[in-house]
N, C-alpha and C. Protein backbone atom coordinates (compact mmCIF):
# COMPACT_ATOMS: atom_id res chain seq x y z
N UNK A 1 -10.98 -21.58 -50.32
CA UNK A 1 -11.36 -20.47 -49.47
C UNK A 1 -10.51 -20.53 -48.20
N UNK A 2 -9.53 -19.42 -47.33
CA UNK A 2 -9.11 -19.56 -46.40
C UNK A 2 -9.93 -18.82 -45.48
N UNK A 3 -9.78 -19.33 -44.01
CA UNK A 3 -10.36 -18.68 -43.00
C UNK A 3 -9.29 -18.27 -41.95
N UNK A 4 -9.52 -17.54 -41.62
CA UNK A 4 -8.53 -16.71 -40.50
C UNK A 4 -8.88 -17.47 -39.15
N UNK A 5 -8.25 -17.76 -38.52
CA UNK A 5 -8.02 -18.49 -37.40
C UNK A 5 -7.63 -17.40 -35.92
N UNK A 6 -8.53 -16.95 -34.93
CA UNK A 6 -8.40 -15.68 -34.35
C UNK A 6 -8.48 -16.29 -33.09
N UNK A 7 -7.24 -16.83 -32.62
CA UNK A 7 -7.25 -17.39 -30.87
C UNK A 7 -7.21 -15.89 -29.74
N UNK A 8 -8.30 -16.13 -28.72
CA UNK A 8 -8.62 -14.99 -27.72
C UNK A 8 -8.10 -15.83 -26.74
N UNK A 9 -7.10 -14.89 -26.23
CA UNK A 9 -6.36 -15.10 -25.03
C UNK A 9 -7.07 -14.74 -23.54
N UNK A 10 -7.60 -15.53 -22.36
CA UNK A 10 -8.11 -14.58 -21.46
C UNK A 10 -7.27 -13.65 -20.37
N UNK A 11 -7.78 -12.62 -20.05
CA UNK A 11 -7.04 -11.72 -18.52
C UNK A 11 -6.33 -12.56 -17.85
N UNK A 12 -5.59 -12.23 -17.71
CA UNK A 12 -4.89 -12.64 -16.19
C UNK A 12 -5.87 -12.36 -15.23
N UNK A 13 -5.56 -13.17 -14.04
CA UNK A 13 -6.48 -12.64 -12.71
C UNK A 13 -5.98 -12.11 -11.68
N UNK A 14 -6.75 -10.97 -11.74
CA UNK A 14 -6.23 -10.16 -10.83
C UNK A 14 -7.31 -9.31 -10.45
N UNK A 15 -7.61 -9.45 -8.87
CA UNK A 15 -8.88 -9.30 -7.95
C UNK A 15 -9.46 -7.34 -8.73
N UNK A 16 -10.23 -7.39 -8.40
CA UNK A 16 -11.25 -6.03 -8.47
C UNK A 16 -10.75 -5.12 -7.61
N UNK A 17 -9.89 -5.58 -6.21
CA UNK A 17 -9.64 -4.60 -5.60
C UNK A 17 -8.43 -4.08 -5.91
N UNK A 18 -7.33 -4.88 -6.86
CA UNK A 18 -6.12 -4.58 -7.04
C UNK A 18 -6.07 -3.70 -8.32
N UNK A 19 -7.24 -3.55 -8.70
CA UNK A 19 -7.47 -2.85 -9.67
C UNK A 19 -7.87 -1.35 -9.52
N UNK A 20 -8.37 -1.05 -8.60
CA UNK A 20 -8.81 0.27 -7.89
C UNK A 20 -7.69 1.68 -7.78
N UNK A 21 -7.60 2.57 -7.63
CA UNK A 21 -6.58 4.04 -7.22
C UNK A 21 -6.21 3.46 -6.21
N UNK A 22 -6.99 3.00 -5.00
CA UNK A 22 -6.57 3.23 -3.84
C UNK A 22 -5.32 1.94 -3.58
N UNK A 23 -5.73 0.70 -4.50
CA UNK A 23 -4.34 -0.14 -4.33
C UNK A 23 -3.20 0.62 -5.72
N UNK A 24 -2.97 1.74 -5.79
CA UNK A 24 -2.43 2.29 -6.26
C UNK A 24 -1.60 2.67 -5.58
N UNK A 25 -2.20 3.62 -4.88
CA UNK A 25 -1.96 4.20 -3.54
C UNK A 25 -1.33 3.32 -2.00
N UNK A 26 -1.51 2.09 -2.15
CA UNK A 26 -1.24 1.18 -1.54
C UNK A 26 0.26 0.75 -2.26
N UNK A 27 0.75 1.11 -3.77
CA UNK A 27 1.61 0.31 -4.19
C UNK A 27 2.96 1.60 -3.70
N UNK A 28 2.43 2.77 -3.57
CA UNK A 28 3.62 3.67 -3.14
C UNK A 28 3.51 3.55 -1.73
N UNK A 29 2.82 3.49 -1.25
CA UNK A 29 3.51 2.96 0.39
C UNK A 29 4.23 1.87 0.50
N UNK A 30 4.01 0.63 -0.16
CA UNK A 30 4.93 -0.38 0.02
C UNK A 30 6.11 -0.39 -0.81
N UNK A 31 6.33 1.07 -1.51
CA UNK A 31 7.37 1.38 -2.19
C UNK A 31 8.36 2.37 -0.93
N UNK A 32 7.82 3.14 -0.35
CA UNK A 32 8.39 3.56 0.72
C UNK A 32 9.22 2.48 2.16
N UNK A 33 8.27 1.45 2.17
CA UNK A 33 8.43 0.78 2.89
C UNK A 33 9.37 -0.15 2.96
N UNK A 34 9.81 -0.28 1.32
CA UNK A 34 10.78 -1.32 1.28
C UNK A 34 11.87 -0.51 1.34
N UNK A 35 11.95 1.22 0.95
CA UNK A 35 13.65 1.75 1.14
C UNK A 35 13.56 2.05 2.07
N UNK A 36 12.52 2.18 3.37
CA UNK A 36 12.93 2.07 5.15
C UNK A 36 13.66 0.96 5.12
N UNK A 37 13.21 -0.37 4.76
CA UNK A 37 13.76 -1.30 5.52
C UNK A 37 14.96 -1.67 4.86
N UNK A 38 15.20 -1.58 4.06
CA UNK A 38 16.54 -1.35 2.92
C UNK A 38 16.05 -2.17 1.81
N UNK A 39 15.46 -2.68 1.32
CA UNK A 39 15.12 -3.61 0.02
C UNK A 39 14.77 -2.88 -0.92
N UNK A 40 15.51 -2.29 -1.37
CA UNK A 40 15.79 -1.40 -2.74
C UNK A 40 15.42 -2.53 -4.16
N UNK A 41 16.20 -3.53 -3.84
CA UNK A 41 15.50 -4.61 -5.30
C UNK A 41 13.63 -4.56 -5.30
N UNK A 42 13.49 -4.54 -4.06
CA UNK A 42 11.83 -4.97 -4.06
C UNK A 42 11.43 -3.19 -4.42
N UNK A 43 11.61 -2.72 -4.12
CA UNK A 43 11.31 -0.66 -4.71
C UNK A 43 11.81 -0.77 -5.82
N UNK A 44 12.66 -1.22 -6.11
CA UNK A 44 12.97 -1.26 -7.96
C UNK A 44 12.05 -1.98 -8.68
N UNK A 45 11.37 -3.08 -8.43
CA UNK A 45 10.87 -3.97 -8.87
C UNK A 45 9.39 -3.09 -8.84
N UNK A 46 8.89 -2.31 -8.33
CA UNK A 46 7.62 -1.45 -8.19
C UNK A 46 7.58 -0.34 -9.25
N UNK A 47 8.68 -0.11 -9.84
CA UNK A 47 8.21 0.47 -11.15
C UNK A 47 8.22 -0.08 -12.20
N UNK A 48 7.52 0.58 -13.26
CA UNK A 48 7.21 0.19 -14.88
C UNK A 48 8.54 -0.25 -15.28
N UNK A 49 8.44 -1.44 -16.17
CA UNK A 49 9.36 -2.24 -17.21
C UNK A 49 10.62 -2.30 -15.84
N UNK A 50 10.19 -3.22 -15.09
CA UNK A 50 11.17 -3.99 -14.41
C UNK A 50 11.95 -3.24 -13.76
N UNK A 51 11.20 -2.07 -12.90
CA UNK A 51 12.44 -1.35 -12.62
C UNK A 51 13.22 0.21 -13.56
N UNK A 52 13.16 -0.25 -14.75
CA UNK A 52 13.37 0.69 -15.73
C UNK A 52 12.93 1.63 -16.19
N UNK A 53 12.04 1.79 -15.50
CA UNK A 53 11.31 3.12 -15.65
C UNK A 53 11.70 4.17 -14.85
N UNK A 54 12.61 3.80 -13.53
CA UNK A 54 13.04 4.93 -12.63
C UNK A 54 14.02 5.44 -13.08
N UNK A 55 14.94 5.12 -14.45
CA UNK A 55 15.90 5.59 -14.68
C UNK A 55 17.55 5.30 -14.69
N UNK A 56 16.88 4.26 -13.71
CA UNK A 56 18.34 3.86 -13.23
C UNK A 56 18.37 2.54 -13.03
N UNK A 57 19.67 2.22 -13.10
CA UNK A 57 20.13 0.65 -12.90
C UNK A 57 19.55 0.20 -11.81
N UNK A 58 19.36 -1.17 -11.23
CA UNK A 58 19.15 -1.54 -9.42
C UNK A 58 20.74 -0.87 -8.91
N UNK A 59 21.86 -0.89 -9.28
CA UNK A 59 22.77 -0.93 -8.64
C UNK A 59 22.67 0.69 -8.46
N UNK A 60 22.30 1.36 -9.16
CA UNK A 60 22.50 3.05 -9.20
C UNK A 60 21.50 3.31 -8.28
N UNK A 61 20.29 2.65 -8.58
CA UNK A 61 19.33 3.14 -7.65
C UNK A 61 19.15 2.82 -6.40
N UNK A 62 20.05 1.74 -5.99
CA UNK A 62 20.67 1.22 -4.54
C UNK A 62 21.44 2.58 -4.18
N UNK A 63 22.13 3.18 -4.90
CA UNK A 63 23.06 3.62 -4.70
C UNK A 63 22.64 5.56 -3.90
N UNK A 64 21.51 5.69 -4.99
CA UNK A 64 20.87 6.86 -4.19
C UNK A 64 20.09 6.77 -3.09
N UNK A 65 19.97 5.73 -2.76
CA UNK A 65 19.51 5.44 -0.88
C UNK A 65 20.61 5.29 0.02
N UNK A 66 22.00 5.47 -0.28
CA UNK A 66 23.03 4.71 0.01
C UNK A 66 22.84 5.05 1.31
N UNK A 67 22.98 6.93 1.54
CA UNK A 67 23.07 7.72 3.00
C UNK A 67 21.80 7.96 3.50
N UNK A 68 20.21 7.33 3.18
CA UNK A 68 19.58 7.60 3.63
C UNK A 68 19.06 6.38 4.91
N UNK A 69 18.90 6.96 6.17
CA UNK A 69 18.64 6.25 7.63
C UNK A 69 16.80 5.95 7.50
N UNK A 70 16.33 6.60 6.96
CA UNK A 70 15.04 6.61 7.51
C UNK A 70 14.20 7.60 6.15
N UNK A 71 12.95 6.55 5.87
CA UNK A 71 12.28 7.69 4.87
C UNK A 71 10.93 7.18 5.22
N UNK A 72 9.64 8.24 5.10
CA UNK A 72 8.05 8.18 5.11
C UNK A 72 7.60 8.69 4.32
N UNK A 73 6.17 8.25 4.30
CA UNK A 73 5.86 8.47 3.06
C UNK A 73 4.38 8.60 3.28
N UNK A 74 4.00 10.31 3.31
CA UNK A 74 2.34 10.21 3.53
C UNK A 74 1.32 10.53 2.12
N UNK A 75 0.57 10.01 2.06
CA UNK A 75 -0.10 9.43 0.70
C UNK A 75 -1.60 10.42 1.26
N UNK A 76 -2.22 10.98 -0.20
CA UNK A 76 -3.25 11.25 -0.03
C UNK A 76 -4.34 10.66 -1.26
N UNK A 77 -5.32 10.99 -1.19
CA UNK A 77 -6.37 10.31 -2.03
C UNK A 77 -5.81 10.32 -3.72
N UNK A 78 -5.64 9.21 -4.39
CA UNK A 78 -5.32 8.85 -5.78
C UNK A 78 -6.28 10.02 -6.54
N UNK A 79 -6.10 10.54 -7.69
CA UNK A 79 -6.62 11.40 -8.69
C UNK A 79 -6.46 10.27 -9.41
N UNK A 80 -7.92 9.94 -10.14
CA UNK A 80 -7.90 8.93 -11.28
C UNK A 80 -7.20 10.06 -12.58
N UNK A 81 -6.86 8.74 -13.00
CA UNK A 81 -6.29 9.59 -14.42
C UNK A 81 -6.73 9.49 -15.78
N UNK A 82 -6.53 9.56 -16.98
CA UNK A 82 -6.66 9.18 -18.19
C UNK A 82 -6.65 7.90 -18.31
N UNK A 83 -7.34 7.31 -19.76
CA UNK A 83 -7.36 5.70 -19.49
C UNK A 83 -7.01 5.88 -21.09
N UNK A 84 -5.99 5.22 -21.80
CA UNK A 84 -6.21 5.44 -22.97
C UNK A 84 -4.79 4.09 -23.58
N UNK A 85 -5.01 3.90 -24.67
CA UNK A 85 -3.90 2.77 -25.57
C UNK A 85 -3.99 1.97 -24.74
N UNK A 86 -5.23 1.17 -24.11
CA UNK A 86 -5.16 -0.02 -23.32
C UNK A 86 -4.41 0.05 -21.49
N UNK A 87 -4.52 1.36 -21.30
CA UNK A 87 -3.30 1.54 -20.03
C UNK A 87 -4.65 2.51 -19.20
N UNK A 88 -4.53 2.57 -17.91
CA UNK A 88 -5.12 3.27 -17.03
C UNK A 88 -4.06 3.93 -15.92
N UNK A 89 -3.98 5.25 -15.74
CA UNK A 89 -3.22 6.13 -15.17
C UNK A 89 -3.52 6.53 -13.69
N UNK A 90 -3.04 6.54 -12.79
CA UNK A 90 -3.26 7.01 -11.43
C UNK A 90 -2.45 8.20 -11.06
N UNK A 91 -2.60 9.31 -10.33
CA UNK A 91 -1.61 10.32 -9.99
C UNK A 91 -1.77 9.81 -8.38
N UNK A 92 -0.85 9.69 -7.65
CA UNK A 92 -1.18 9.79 -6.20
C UNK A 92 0.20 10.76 -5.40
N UNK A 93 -0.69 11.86 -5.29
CA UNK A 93 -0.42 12.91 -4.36
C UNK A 93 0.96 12.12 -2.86
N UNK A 94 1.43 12.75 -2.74
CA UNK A 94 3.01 12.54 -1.14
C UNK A 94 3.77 14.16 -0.84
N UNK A 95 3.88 13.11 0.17
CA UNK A 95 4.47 14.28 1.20
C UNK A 95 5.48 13.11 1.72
N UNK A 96 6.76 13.37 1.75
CA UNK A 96 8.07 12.55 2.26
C UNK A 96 8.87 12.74 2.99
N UNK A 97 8.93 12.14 4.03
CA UNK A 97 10.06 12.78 5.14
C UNK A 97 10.80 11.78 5.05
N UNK A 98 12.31 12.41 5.31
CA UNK A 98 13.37 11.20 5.07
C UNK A 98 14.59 11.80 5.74
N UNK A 99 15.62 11.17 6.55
CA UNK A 99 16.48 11.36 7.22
C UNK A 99 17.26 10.49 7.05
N UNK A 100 18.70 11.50 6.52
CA UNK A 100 19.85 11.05 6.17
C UNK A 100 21.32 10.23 7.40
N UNK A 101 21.91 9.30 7.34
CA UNK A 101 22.77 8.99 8.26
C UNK A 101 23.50 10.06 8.86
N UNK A 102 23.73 11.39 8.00
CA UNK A 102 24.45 12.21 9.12
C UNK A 102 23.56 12.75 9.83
N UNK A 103 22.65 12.69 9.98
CA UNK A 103 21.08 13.46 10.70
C UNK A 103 20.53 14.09 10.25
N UNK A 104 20.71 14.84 9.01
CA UNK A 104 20.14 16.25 8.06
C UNK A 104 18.24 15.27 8.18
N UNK A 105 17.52 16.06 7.55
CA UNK A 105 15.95 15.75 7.72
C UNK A 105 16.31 16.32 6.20
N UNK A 106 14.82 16.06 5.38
CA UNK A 106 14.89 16.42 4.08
C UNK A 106 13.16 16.03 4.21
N UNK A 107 12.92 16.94 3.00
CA UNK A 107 11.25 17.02 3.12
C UNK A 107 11.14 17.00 1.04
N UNK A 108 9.89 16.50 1.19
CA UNK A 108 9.19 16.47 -0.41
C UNK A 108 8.19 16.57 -0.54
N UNK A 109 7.48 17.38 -1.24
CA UNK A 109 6.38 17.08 -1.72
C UNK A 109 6.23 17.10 -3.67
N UNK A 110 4.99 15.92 -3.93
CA UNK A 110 5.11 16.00 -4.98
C UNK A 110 3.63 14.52 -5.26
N UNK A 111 4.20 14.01 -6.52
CA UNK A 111 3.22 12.31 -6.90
C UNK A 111 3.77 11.49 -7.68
N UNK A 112 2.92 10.51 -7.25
CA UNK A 112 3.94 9.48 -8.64
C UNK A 112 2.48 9.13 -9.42
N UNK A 113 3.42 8.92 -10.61
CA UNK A 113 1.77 8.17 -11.45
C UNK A 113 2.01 7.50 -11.73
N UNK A 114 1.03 6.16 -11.70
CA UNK A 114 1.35 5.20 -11.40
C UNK A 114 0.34 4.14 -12.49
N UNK A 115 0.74 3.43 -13.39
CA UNK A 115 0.10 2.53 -14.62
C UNK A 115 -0.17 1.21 -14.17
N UNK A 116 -1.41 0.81 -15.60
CA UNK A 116 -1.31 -0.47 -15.45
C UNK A 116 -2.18 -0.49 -16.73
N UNK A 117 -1.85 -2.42 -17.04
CA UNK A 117 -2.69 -2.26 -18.59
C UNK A 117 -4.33 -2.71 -17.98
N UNK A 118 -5.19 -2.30 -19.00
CA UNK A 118 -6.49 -2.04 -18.89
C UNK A 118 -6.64 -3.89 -18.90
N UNK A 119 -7.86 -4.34 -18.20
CA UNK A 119 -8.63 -5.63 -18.68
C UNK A 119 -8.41 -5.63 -20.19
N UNK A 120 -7.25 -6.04 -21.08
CA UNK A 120 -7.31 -6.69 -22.55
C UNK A 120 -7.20 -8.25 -22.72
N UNK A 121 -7.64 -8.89 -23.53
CA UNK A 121 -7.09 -9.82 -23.33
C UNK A 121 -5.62 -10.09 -23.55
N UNK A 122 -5.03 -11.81 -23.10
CA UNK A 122 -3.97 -11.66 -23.53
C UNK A 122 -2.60 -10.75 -21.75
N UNK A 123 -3.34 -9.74 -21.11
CA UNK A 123 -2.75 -9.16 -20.47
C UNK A 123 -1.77 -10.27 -19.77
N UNK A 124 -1.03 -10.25 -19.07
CA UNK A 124 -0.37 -10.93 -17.71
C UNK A 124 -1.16 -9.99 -16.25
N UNK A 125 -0.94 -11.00 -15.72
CA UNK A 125 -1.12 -10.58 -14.23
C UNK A 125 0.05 -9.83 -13.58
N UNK A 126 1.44 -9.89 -14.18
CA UNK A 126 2.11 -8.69 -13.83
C UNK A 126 1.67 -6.98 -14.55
N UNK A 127 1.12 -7.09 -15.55
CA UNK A 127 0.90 -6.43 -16.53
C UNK A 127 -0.36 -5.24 -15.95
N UNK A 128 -1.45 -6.18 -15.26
CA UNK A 128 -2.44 -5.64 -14.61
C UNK A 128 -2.68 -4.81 -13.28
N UNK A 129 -1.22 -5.37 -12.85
CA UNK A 129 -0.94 -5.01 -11.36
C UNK A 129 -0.52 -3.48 -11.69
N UNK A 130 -0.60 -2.08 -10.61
CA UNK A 130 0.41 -0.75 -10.68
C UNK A 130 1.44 -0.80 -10.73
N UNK A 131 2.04 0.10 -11.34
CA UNK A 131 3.56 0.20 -11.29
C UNK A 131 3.76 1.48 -11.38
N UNK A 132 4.95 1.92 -10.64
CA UNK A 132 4.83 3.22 -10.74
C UNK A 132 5.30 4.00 -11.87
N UNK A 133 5.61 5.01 -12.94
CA UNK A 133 5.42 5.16 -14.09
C UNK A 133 6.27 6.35 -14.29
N UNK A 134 6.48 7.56 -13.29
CA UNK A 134 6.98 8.24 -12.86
C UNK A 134 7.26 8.81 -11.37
N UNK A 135 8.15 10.19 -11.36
CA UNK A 135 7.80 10.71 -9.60
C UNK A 135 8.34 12.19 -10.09
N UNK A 136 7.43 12.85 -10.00
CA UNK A 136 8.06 14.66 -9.34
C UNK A 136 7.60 15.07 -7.95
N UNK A 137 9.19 15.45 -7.40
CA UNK A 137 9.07 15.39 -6.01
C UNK A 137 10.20 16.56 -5.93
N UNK A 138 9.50 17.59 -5.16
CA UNK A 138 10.42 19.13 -4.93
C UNK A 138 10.90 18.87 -3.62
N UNK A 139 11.52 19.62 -2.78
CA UNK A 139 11.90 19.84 -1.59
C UNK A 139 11.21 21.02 -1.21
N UNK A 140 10.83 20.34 -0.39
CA UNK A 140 9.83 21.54 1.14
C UNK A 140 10.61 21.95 2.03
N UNK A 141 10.36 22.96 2.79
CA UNK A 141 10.74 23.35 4.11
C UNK A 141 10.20 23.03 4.85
């Protein structure tokens, strides 16, 4: 007679509060925060699959901050999202002001949505943390 042998892996740990919209919402401000101060690796590193989810290389995506002096980033209340294939979805609402080295001003509005995998087992603690997942962002006047 064989028996199946079924090892349960536990969660990673990762606090109750990091789990919430609002540290969602917390993960695009400190995504703003790092292309003020120029650390584009650490803003790359804030989206899904390492970065790879924005589309672009680190070096490309260094590269579209190249001329920008100054960017903000005002955040409004997270819209929970769909929870589904083990993943939980966040939309969080922005408004972006950003000023270029020759002085031009540039305006956005738009959201990013922003993932993470559900309490499964087995997860990682990178896995559990937000990441951002996408961004549509128009230009305002």
């Amino acid at each position: 007679m064989l028996f199946a042998v079924m090892t349960v892996v536990a969660a990673a740990s990762v606090t109750p509060a990091e789990k919430t919209p609002a540290a969602a919402r917390e993960v695009v401000e400190r995504y703003y925060a790092a292309i003020a101060s120029g650390d584009f690796s650490r803003a790359y590193r804030l989206w899904s699959d390492k970065g790879r989810a924005s589309g672009k290389t680190l070096a490309g995506f260094t590269r579209g901050f190249a001329q920008t002096a100054d960017t903000r980033v005002f955040t409004t209340a997270p819209v929970n999202g769909d929870a589904g294939a083990g993943s939980v979805l966040v939309t969080v609402p922005v408004r972006v002001e950003a000023r270029l080295k020759s002085g031009l001003r540039q305006r956005f509005a738009g959201s990013y949505v922003l993932r993470r995998v559900n309490d499964v087992p087995g997860a990682t603690a990178e896995q559990l943390r937000w990441h951002i997942m996408s961004a549509r962002l128009m230009p305002i006047r």
